[in-house]
Protein backbone atom coordinates (compact mmCIF):
# COMPACT_ATOMS: atom_id res chain seq x y z
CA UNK A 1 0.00 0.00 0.00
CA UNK A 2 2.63 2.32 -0.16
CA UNK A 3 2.60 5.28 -2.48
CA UNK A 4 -1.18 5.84 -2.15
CA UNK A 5 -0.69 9.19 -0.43
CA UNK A 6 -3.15 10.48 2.42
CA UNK A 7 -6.78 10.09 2.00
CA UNK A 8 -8.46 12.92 0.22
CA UNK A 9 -10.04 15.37 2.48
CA UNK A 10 -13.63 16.03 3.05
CA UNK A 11 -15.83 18.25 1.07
CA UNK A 12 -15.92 20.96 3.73
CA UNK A 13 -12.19 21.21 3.52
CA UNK A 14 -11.15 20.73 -0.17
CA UNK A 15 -13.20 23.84 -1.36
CA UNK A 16 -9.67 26.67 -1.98
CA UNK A 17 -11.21 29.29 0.55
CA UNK A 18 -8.63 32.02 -1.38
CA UNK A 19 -10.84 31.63 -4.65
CA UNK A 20 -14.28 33.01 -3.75
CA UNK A 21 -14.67 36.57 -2.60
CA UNK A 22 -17.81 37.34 -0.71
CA UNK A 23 -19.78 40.03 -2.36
CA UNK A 24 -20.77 43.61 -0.01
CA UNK A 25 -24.82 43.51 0.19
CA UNK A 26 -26.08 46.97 -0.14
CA UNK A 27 -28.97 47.62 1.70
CA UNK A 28 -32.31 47.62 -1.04
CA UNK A 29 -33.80 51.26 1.07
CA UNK A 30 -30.40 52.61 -0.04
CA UNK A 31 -28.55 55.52 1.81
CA UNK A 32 -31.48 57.14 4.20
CA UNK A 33 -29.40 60.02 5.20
CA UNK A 34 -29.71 63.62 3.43
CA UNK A 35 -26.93 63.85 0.66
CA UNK A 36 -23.56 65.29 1.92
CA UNK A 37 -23.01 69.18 0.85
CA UNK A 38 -22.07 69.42 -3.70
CA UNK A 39 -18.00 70.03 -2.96
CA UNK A 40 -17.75 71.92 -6.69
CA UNK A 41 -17.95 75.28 -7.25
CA UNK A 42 -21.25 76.08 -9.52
CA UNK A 43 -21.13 75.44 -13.43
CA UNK A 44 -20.83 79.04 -15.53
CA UNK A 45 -22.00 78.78 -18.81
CA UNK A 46 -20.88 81.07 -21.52
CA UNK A 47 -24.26 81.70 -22.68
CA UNK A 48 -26.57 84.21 -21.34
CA UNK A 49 -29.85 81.98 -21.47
CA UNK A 50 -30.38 80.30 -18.20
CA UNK A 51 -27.79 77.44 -19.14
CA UNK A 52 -26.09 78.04 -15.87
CA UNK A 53 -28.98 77.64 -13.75
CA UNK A 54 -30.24 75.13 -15.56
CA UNK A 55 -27.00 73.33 -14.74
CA UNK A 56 -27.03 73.98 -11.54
CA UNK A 57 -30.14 72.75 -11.04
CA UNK A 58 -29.76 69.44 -12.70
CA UNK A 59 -26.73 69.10 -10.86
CA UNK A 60 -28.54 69.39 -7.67
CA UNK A 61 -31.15 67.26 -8.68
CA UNK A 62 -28.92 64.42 -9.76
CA UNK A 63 -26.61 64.63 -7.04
CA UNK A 64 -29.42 64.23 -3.94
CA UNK A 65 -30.64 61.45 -6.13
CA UNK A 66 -27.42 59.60 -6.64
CA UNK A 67 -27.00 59.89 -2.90
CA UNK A 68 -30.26 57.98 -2.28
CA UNK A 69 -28.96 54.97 -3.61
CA UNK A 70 -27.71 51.55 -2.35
CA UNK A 71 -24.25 52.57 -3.87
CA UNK A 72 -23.91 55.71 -1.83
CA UNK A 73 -23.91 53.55 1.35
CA UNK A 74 -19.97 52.62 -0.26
CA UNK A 75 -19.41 55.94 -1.56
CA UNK A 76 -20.11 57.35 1.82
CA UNK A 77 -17.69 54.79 3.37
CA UNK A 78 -14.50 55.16 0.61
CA UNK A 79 -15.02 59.09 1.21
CA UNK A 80 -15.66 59.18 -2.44
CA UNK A 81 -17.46 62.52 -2.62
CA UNK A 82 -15.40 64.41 -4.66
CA UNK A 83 -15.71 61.78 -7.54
CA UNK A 84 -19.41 61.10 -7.21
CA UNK A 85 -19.37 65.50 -7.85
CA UNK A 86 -16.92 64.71 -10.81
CA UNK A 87 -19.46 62.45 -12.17
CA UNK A 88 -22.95 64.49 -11.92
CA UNK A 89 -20.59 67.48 -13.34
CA UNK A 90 -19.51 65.40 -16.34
CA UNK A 91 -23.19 63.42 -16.25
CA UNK A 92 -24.82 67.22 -17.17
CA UNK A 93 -22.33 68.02 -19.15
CA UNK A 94 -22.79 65.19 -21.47
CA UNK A 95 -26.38 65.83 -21.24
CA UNK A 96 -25.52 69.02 -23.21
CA UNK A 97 -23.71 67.62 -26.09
CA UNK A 98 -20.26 67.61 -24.61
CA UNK A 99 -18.83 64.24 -25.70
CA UNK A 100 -15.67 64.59 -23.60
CA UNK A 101 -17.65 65.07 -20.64
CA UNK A 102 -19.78 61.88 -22.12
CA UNK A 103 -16.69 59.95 -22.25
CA UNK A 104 -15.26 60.67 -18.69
CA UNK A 105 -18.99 60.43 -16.99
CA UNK A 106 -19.02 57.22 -18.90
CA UNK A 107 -15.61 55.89 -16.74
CA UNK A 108 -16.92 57.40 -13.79
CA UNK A 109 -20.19 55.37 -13.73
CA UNK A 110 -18.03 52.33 -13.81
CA UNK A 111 -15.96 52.91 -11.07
CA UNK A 112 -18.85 54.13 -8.58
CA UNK A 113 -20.59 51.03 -9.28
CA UNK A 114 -23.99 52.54 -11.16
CA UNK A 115 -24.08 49.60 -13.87
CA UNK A 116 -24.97 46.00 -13.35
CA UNK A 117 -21.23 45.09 -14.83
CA UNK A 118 -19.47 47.86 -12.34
CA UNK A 119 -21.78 46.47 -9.12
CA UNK A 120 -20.67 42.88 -10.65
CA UNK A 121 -16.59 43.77 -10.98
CA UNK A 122 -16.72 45.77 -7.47
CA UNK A 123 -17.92 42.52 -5.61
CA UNK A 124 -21.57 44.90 -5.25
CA UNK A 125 -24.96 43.20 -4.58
CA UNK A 126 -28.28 44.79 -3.50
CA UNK A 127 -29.50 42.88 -0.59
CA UNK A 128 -32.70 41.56 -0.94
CA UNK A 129 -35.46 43.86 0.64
CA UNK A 130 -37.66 40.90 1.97
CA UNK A 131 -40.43 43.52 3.83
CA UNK A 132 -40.86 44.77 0.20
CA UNK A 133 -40.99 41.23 -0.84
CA UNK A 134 -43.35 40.48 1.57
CA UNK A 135 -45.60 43.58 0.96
CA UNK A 136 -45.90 42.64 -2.72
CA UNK A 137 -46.44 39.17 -2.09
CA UNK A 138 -49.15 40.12 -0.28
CA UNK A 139 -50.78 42.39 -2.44
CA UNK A 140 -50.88 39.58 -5.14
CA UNK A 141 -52.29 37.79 -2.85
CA UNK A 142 -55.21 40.14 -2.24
CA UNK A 143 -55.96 40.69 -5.52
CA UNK A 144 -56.91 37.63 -6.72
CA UNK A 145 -59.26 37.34 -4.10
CA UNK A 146 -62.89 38.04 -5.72
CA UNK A 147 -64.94 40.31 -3.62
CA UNK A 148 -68.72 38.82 -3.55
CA UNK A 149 -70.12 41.25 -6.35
CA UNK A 150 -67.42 39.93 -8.49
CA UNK A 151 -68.25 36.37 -7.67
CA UNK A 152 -71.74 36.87 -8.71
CA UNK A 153 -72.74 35.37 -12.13
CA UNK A 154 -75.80 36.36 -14.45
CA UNK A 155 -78.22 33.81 -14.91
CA UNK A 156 -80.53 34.03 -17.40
CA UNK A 157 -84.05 34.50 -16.17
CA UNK A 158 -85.66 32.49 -19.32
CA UNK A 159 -83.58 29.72 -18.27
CA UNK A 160 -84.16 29.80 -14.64
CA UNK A 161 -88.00 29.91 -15.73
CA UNK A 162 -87.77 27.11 -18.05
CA UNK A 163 -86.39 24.23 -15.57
C-alpha cells in the first residue's frame, strides 16, 4: 500500500477558501441620510440663457438622487465625494452635447458602481429587501381574491323559468 498518499479530504475542507470573494450587500432602502453638501464650485456657462442655472439645477437634482442609492452607502464609506461630484458634473455636461464630458462620466459610472457590470466587478450586490418582498407578495395575494359582487354570475331568467 505504499505510495497511495493520504486520503483525500472532506468536502468541507477541499473547497480553496482564497478563490471566492464574498460580495458587499447593499442595503435595497439605499442611503437614508440627506446627501452630503455638492464640494464643486457652480457650473458658468458662456451663454446668457439660463444654461447656468439650468446646470445647476440638474446638478442638484442628480446629485441628492445619486445619494439615495444603495451605492452611496460605499461611496459614503470610501469618502468618495469628490468623484461622485466629478461624475454628476460630467453626467450634465454630457447631457448638453459635450462628448468629452460623455466619455469621462461614462468611466466614472463604472468605477462608482452605477451599472450592473461595475456592481458585478466591485464585488456589489443589492440585498434583498424581503419587507418589500413580503408587501408585494401580499398584495398579489389580495388581488386575486374576488370580492362577492365579483363572484356573482348572471343567470338568465328564461332559463331559470324554463327548468
Amino acid at each position: 500500500m505504499a505510495g497511495m498518499g493520504p486520503p483525500p479530504k472532506p468536502a468541507g475542507e477541499r473547497r480553496r477558501r482564497n478563490a471566492t470573494v464574498s460580495m458587499t450587500q447593499l442595503p435595497a432602502e439605499g442611503r437614508m441620510t440627506p446627501a452630503p453638501e455638492y464640494p464643486l464650485p457652480p457650473v458658468v456657462a458662456s451663454d446668457d440663457d439660463g444654461g447656468s442655472e439650468m446646470a445647476r439645477e440638474r446638478e442638484a437634482e442628480l446629485w441628492a438622487a445619486l445619494w439615495e442609492t444603495p451605492q452611496a452607502v460605499m461611496w459614503e464609506r470610501t469618502h468618495a465625494v469628490l468623484t461622485v461630484a466629478r461624475f454628476v458634473r460630467f453626467s450634465v455636461l454630457a447631457e448638453a452635447g459635450n462628448i468629452k464630458a460623455a466619455t469621462e462620466a461614462r468611466q466614472l459610472e463604472d468605477r462608482l458602481g452605477l451599472n450592473p457590470q461595475a456592481m458585478l466587478r466591485l464585488r456589489w450586490e443589492v440585498a434583498a429587501d424581503e419587507v418589500a418582498d413580503q408587501r408585494q407578495e401580499r398584495t398579489s395575494r389580495t388581488a386575486k381574491v374576488k370580492t362577492a359582487r365579483q363572484r356573482l354570475r348572471v343567470v338568465d331568467a328564461d332559463a331559470v323559468a324554463g327548468s
